[in-house]
C-alpha atoms as a PDB file:
ATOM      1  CA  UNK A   1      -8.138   0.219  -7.380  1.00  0.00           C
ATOM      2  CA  UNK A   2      -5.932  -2.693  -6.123  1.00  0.00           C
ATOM      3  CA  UNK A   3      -2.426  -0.943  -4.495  1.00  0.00           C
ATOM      4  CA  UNK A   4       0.579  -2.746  -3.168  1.00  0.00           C
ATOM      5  CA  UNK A   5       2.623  -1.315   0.183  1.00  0.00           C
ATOM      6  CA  UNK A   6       5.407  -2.041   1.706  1.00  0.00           C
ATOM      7  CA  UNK A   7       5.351  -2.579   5.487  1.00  0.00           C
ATOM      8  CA  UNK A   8       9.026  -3.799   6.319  1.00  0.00           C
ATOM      9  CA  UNK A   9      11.916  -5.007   4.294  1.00  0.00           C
ATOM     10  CA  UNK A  10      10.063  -7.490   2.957  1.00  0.00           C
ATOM     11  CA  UNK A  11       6.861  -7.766   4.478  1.00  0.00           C
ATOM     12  CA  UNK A  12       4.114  -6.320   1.006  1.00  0.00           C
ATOM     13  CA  UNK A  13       0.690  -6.023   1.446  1.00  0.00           C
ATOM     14  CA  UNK A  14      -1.828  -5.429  -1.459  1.00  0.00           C
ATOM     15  CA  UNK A  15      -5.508  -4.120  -0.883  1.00  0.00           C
ATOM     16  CA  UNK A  16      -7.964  -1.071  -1.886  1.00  0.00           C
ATOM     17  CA  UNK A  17      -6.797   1.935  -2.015  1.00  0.00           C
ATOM     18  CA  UNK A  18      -8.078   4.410   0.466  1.00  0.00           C
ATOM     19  CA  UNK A  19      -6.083   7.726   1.229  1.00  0.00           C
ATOM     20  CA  UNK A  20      -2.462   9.068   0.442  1.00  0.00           C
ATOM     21  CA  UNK A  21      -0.307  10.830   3.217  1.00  0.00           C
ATOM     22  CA  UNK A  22       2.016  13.641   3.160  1.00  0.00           C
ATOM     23  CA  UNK A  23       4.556  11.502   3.652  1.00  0.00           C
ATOM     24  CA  UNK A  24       4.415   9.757   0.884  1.00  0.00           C
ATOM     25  CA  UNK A  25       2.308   6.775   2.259  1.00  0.00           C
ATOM     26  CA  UNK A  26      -0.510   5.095   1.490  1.00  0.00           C
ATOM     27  CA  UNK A  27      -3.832   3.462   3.369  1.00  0.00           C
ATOM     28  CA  UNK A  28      -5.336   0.410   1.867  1.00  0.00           C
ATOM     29  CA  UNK A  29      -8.070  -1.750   2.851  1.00  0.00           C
ATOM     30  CA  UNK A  30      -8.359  -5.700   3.543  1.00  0.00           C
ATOM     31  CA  UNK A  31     -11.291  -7.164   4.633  1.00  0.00           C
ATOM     32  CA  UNK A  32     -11.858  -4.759   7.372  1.00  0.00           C
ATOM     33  CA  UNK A  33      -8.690  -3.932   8.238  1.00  0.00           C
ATOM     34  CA  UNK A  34      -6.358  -0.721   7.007  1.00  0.00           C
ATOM     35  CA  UNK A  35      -2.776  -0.744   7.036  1.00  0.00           C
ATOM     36  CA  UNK A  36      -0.284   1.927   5.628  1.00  0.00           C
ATOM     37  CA  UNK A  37       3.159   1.806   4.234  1.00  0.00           C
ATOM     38  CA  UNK A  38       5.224   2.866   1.252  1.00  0.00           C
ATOM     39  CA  UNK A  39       3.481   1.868  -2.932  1.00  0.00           C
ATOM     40  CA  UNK A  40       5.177   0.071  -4.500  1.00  0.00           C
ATOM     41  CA  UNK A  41       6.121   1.337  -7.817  1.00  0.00           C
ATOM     42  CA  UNK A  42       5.135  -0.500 -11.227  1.00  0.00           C
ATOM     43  CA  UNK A  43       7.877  -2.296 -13.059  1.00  0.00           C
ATOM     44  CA  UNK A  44       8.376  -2.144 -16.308  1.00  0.00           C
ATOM     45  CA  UNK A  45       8.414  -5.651 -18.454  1.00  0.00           C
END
């Protein structure tokens, strides 16, 4: 499942989802590299 992150202000990152945090983040995978951050929530059209 494709998952968008945020990793600064305004830096987003979308990849496979991997693993969810206690803290609230999430891990997701591109390529072969991981990188965590805050979802993104989905918007309503």
């Amino acid at each position: 499942m494709l998952r968008t992150i945020l990793l600064g202000s305004c830096v987003s990152v979308q990849g496979t989802f991997v693993r969810q945090f206690s803290d609230g983040k999430i891990a997701v995978q591109v390529g072969n590299k991981v990188f965590s951050g805050y979802p993104i929530g989905a918007r309503a059209a």
